[in-house]
C-alpha atoms as a PDB file:
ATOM      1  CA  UNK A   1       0.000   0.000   0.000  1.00  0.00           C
ATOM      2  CA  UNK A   2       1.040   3.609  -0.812  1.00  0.00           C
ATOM      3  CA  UNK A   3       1.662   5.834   2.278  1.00  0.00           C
ATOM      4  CA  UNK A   4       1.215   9.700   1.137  1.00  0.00           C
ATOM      5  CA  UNK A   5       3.559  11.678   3.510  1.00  0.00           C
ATOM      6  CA  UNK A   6       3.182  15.027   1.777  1.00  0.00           C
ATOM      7  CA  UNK A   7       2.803  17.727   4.295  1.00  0.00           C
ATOM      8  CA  UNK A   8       0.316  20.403   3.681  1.00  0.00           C
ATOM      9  CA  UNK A   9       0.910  23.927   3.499  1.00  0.00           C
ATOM     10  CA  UNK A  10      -1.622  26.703   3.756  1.00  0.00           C
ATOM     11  CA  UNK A  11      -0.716  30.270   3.579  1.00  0.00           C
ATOM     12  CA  UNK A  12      -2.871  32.520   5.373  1.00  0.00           C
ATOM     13  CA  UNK A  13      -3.432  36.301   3.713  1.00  0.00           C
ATOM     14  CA  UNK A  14      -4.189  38.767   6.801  1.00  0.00           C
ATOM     15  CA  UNK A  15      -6.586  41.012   5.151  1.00  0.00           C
ATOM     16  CA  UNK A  16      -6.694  44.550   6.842  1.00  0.00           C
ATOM     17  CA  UNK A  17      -7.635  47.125   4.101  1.00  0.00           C
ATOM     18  CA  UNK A  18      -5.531  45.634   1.484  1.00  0.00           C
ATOM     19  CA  UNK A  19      -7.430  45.111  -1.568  1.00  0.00           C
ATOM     20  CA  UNK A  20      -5.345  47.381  -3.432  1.00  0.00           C
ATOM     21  CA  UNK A  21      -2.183  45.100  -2.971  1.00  0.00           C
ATOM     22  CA  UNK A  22      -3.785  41.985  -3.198  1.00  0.00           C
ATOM     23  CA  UNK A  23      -3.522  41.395  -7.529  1.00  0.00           C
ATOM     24  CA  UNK A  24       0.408  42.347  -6.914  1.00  0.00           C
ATOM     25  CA  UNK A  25       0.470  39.752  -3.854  1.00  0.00           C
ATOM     26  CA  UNK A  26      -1.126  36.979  -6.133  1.00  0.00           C
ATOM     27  CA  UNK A  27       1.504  37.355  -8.876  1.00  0.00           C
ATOM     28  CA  UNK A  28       4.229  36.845  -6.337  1.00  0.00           C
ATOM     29  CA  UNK A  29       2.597  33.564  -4.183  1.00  0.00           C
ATOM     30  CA  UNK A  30       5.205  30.760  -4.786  1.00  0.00           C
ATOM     31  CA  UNK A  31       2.305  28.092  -5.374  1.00  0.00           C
ATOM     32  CA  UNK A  32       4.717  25.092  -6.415  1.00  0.00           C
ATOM     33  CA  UNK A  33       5.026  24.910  -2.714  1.00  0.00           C
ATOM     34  CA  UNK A  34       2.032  26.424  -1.446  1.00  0.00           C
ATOM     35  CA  UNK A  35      -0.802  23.619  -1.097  1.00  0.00           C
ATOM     36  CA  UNK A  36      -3.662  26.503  -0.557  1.00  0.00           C
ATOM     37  CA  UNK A  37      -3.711  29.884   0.170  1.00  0.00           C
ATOM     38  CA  UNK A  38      -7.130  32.172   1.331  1.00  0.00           C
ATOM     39  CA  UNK A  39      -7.760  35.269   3.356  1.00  0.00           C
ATOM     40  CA  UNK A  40      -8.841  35.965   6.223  1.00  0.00           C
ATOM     41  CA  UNK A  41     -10.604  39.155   6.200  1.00  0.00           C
ATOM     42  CA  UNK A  42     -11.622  41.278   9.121  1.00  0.00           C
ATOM     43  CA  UNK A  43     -14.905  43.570   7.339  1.00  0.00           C
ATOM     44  CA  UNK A  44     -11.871  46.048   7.371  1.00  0.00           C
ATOM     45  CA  UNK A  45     -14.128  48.742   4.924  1.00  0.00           C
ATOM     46  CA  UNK A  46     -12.635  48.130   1.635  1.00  0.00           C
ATOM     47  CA  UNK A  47     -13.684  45.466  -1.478  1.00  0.00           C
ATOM     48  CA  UNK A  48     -11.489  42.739  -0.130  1.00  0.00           C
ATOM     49  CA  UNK A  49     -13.986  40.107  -0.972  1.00  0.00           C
ATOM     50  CA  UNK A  50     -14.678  41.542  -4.285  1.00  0.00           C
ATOM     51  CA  UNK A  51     -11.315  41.654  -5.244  1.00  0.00           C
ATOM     52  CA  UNK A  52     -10.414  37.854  -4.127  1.00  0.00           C
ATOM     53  CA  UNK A  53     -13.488  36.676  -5.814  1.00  0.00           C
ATOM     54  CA  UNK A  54     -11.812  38.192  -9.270  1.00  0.00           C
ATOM     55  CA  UNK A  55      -8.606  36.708  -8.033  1.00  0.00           C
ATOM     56  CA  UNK A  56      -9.814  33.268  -7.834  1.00  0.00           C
ATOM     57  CA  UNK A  57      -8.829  33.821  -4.050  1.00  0.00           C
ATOM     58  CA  UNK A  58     -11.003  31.841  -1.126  1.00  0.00           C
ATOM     59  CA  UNK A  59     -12.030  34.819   1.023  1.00  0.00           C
ATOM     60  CA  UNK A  60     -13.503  34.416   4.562  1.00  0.00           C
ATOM     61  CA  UNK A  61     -14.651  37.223   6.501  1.00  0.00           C
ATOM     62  CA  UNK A  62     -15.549  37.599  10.001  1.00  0.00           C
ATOM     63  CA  UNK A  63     -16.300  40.463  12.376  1.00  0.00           C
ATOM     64  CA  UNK A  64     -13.420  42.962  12.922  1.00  0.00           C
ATOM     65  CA  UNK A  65     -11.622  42.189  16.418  1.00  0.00           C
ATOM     66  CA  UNK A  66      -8.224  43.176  15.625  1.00  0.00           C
ATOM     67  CA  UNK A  67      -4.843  41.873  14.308  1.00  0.00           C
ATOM     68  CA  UNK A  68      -4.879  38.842  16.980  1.00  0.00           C
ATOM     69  CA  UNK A  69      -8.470  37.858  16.119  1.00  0.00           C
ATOM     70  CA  UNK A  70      -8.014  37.921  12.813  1.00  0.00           C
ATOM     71  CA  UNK A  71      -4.439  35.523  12.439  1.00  0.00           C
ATOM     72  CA  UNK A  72      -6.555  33.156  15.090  1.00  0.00           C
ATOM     73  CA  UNK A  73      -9.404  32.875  12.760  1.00  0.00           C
ATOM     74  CA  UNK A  74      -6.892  32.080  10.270  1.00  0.00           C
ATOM     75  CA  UNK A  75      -5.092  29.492  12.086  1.00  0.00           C
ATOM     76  CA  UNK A  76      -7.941  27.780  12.690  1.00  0.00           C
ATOM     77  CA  UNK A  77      -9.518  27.516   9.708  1.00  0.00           C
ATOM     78  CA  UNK A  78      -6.087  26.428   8.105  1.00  0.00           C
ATOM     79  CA  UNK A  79      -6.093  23.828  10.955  1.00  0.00           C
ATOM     80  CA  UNK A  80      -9.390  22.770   9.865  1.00  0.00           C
ATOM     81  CA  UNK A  81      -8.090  22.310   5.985  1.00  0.00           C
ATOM     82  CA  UNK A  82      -5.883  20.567   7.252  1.00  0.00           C
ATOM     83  CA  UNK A  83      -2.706  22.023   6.770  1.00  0.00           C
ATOM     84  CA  UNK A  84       0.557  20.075   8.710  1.00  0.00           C
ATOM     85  CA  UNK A  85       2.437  24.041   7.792  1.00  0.00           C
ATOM     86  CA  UNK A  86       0.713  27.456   8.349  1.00  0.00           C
ATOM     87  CA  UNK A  87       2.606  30.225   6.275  1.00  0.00           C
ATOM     88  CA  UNK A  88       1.611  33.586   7.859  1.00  0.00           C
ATOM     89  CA  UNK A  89       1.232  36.233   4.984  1.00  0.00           C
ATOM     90  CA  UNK A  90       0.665  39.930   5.556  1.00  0.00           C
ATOM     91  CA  UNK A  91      -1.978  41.558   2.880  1.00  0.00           C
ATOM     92  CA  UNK A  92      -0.270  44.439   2.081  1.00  0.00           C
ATOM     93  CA  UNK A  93       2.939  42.973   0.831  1.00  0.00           C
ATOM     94  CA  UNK A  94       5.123  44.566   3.799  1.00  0.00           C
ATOM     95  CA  UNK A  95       6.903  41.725   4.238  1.00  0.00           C
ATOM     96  CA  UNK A  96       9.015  40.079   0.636  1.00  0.00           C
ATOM     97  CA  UNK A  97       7.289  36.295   0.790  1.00  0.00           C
ATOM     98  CA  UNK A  98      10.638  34.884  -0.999  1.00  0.00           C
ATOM     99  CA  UNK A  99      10.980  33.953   2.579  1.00  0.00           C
ATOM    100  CA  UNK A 100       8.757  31.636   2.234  1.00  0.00           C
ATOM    101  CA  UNK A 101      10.452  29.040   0.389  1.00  0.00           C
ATOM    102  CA  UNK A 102      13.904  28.545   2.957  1.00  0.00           C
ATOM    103  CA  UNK A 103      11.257  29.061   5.933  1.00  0.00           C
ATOM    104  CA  UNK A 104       9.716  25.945   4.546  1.00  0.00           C
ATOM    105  CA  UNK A 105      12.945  23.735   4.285  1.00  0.00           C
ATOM    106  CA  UNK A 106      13.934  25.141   7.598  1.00  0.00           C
ATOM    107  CA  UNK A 107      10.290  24.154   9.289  1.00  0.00           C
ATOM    108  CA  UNK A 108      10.883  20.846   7.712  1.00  0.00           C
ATOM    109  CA  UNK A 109      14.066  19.919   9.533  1.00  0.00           C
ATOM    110  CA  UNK A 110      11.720  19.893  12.838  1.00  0.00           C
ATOM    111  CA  UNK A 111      11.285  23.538  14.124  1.00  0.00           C
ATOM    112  CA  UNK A 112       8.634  24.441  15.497  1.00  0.00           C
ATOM    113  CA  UNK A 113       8.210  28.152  14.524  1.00  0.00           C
ATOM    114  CA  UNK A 114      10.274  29.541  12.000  1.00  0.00           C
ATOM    115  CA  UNK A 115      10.718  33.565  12.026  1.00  0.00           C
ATOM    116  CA  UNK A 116      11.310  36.010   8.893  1.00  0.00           C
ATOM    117  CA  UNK A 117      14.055  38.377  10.441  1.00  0.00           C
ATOM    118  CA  UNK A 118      14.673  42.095   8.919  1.00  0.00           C
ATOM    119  CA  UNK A 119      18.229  41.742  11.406  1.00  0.00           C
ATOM    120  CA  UNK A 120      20.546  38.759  10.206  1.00  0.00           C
ATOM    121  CA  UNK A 121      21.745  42.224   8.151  1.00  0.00           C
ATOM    122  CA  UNK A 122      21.690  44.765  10.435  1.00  0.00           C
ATOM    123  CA  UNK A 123      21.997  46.995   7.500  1.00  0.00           C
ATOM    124  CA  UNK A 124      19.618  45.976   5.538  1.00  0.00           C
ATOM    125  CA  UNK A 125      16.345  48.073   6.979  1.00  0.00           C
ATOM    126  CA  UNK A 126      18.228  50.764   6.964  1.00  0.00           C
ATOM    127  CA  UNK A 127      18.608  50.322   3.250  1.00  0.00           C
ATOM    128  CA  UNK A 128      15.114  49.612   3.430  1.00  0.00           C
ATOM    129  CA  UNK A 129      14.074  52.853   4.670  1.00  0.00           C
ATOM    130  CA  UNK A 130      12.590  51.050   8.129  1.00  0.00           C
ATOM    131  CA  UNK A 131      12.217  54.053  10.415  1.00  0.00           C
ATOM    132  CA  UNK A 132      14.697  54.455  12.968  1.00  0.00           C
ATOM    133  CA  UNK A 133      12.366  54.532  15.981  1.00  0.00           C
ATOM    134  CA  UNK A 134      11.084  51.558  14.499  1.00  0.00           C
ATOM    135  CA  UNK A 135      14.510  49.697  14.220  1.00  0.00           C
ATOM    136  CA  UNK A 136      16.118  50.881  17.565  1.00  0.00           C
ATOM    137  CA  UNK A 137      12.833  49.911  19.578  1.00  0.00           C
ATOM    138  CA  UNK A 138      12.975  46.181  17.558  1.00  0.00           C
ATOM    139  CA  UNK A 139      16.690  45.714  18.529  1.00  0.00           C
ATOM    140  CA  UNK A 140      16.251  46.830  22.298  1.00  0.00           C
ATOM    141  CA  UNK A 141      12.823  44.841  22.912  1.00  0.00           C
ATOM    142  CA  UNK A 142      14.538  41.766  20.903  1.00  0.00           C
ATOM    143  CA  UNK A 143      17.752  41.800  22.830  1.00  0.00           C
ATOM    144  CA  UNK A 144      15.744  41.317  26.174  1.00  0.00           C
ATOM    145  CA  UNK A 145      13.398  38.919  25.005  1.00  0.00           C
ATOM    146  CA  UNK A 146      16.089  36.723  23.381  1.00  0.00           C
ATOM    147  CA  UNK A 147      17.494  36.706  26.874  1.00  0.00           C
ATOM    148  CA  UNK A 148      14.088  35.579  28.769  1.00  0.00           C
ATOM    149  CA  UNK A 149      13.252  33.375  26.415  1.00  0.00           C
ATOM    150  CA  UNK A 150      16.372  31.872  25.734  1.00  0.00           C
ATOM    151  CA  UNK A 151      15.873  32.058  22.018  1.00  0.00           C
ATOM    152  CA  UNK A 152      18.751  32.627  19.663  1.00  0.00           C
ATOM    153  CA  UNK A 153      17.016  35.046  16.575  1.00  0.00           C
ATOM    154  CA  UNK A 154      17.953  38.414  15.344  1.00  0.00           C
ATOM    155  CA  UNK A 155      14.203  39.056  15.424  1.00  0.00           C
ATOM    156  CA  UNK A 156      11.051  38.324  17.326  1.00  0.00           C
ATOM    157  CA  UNK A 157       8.829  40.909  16.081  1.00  0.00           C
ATOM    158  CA  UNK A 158       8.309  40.238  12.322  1.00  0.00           C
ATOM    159  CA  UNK A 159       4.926  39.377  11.128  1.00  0.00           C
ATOM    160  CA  UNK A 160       6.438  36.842   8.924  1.00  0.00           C
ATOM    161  CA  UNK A 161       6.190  33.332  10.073  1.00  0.00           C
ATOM    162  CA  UNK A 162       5.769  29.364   8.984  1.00  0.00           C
ATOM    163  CA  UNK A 163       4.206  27.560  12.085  1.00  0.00           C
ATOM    164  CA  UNK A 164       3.940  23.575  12.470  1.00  0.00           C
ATOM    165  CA  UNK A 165       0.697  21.977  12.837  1.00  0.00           C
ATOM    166  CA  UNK A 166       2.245  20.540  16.210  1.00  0.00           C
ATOM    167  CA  UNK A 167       4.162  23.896  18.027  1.00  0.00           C
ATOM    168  CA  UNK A 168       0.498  26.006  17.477  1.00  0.00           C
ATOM    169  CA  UNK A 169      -1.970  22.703  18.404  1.00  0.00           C
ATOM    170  CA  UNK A 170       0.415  22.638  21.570  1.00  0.00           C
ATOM    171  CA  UNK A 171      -0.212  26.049  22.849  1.00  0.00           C
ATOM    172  CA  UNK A 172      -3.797  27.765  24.193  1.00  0.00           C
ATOM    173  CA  UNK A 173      -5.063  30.528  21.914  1.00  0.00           C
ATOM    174  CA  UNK A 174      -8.029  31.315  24.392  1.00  0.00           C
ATOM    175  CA  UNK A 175      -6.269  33.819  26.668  1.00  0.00           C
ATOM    176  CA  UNK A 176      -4.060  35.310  23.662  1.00  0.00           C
ATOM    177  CA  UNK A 177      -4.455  38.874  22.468  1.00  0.00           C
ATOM    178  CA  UNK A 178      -6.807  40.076  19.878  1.00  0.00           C
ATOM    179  CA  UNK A 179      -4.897  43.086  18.651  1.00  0.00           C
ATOM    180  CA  UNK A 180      -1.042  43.048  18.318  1.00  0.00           C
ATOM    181  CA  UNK A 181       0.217  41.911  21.124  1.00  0.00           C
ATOM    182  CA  UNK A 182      -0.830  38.050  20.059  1.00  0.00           C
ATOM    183  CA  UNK A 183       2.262  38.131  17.513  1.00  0.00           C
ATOM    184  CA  UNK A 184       4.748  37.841  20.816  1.00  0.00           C
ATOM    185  CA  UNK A 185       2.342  36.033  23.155  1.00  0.00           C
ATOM    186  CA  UNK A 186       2.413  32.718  20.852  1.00  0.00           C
ATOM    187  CA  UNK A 187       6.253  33.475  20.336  1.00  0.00           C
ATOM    188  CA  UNK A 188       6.087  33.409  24.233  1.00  0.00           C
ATOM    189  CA  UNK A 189       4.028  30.498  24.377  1.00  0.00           C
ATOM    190  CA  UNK A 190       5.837  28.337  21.987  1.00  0.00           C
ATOM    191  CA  UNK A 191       9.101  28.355  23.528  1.00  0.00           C
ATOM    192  CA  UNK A 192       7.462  28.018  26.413  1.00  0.00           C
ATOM    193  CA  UNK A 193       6.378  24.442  25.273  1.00  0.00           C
ATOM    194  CA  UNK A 194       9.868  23.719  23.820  1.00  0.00           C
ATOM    195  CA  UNK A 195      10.015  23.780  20.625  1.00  0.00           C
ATOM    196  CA  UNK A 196      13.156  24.979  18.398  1.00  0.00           C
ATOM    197  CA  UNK A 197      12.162  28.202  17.072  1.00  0.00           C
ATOM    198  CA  UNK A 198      14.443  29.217  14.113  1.00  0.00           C
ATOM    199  CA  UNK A 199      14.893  32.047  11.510  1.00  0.00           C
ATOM    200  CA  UNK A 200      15.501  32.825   7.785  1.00  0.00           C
ATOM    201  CA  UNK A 201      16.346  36.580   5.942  1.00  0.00           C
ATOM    202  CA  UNK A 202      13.194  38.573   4.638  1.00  0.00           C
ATOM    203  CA  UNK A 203      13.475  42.060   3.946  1.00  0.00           C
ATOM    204  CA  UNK A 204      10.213  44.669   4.923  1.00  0.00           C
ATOM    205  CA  UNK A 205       9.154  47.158   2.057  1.00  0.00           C
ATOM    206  CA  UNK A 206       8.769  50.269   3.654  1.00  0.00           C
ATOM    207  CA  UNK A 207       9.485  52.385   0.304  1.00  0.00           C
ATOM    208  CA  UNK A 208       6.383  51.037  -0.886  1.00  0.00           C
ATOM    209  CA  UNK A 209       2.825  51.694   0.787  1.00  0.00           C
ATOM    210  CA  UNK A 210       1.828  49.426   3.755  1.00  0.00           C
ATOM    211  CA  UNK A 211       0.016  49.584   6.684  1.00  0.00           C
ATOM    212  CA  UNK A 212       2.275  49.246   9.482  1.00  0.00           C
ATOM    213  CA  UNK A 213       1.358  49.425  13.262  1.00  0.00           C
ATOM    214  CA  UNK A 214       1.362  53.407  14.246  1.00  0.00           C
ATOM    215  CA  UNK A 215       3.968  54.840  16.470  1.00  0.00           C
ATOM    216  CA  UNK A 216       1.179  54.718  19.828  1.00  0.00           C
ATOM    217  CA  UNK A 217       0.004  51.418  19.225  1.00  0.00           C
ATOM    218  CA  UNK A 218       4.052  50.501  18.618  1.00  0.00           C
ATOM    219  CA  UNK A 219       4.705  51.916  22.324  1.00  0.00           C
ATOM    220  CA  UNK A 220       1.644  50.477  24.214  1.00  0.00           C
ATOM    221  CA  UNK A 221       2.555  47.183  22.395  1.00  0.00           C
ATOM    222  CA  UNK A 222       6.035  47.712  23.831  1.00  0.00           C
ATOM    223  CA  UNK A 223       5.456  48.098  27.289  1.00  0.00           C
ATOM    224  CA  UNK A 224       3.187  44.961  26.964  1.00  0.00           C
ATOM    225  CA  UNK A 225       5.553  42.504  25.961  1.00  0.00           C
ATOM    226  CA  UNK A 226       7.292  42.921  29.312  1.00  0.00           C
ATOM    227  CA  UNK A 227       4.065  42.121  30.889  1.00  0.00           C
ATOM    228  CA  UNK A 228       4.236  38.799  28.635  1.00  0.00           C
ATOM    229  CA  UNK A 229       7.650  37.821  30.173  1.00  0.00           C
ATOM    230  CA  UNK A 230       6.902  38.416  33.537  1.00  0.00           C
ATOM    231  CA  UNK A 231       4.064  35.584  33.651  1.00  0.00           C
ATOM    232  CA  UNK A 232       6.298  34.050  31.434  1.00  0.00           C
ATOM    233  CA  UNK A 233       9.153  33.733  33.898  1.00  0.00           C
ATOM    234  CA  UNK A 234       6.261  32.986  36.871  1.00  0.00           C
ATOM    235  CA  UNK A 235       5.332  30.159  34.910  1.00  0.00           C
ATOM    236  CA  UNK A 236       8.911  28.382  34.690  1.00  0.00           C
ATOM    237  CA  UNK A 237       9.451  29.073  38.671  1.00  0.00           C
ATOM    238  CA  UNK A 238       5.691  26.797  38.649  1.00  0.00           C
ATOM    239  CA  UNK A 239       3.095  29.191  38.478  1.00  0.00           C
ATOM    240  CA  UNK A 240       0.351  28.622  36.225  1.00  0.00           C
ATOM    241  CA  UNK A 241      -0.677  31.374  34.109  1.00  0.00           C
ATOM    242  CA  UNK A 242      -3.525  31.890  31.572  1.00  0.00           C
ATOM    243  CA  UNK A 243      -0.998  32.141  29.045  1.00  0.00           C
ATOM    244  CA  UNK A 244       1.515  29.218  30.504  1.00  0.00           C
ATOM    245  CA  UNK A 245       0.187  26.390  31.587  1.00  0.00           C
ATOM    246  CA  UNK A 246       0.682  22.512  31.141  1.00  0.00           C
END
């Protein structure tokens, strides 16, 4: 008998007013190793829906709750396809999905959660045109983290991800964040659980039009990430947490 032991991968489109970018997006998807690929949309205001529906796009919408609410939705419902590899992909083309390709043969080799980093170059989002407050704040927040977390990465603030069917089953999405702050809590969570957590290059567009986090949200998002290693660090002395927990 046969035994099929291809491994499914489903890339997730976060729609948040992005129908403008998604025909350029499209044209760029590597589909010889993308299984299936749909967005999740928000009801962020624009023709998102429309605009897949031309594409030949799967679009599902759901009420607008936020950034965390929104990649949730989609992890679910690429759970639910059946995918054994979810490939996080932002909507408005921020991020350059060539990463997507050496994320998957890193995923592959058993990792867990595998991180798009603008910072193996620390050059490069300069060249980029990242804005400095934006690229001093990622460094700083980055260097403590990597040392709470005991995670070696240049980055863990990038929106560009592969996760395993097996590091995001492991973990409890209940108590996570609905707006930004959900993009470090299951970062938190997944090392938490043990799994290798490992990085490839991608570069972030910023001389093109995107819809980036805004400076407030950036610094209210800051401050909570500290609040996220604090119950993080109660919860290896043997504290449970909403967040932690066996």
């Amino acid at each position: 008998m046969e035994i099929n032991n291809h491994k499914k991968v489903v890339g997730v489109i976060l729609a948040y007013k992005c129908a403008s970018f998604l025909e350029d997006l499209q044209k760029k998807l590597p589909m010889d190793v993308l299984d299936e690929v749909f967005i999740t949309n928000d009801e962020s205001g624009d023709n998102t829906e429309e605009v897949a529906k031309g594409l030949g796009i799967k679009c599902f919408s759901h009420p607008q709750l936020g950034y965390g609410a929104n990649m949730k939705y989609g992890i679910n419902k690429a759970l639910e396809l059946g995918a054994d590899y979810i490939v996080e992909i932002h909507g408005d083309g921020q991020y350059d999905i060539s990463f997507i390709k050496p994320a998957l043969e890193k995923i592959k080799q058993g990792y867990g959660l595998v991180l798009g980093s603008r910072f193996t170059d620390l050059r490069q989002p300069i060249r980029d045109k990242m804005p400095v407050i934006r690229y001093v704040a990622n460094l700083s927040l980055t260097f403590i983290d990597r040392i709470v977390l005991g995670i070696r990465a240049s980055e863990l603030h990038t929106g560009a991800r592969v996760y395993s069917k097996e590091s995001i089953q492991s973990v409890d999405l209940t108590h996570t964040s609905n707006d930004y702050l959900f993009s470090f809590e299951v970062i938190a969570q997944i090392a938490y659980k043990k799994f290798k957590i490992g990085e490839v290059p991608v570069r972030g567009l910023y001389m093109k039009e995107h819809t980036s986090i805004s400076i407030k949200r950036s610094i209210v998002y800051a401050f909570a990430t500290f609040g996220v290693l604090f119950y993080y660090v109660l919860a290896k002395l043997g504290f449970k947490t909403k967040l932690f927990h066996k």
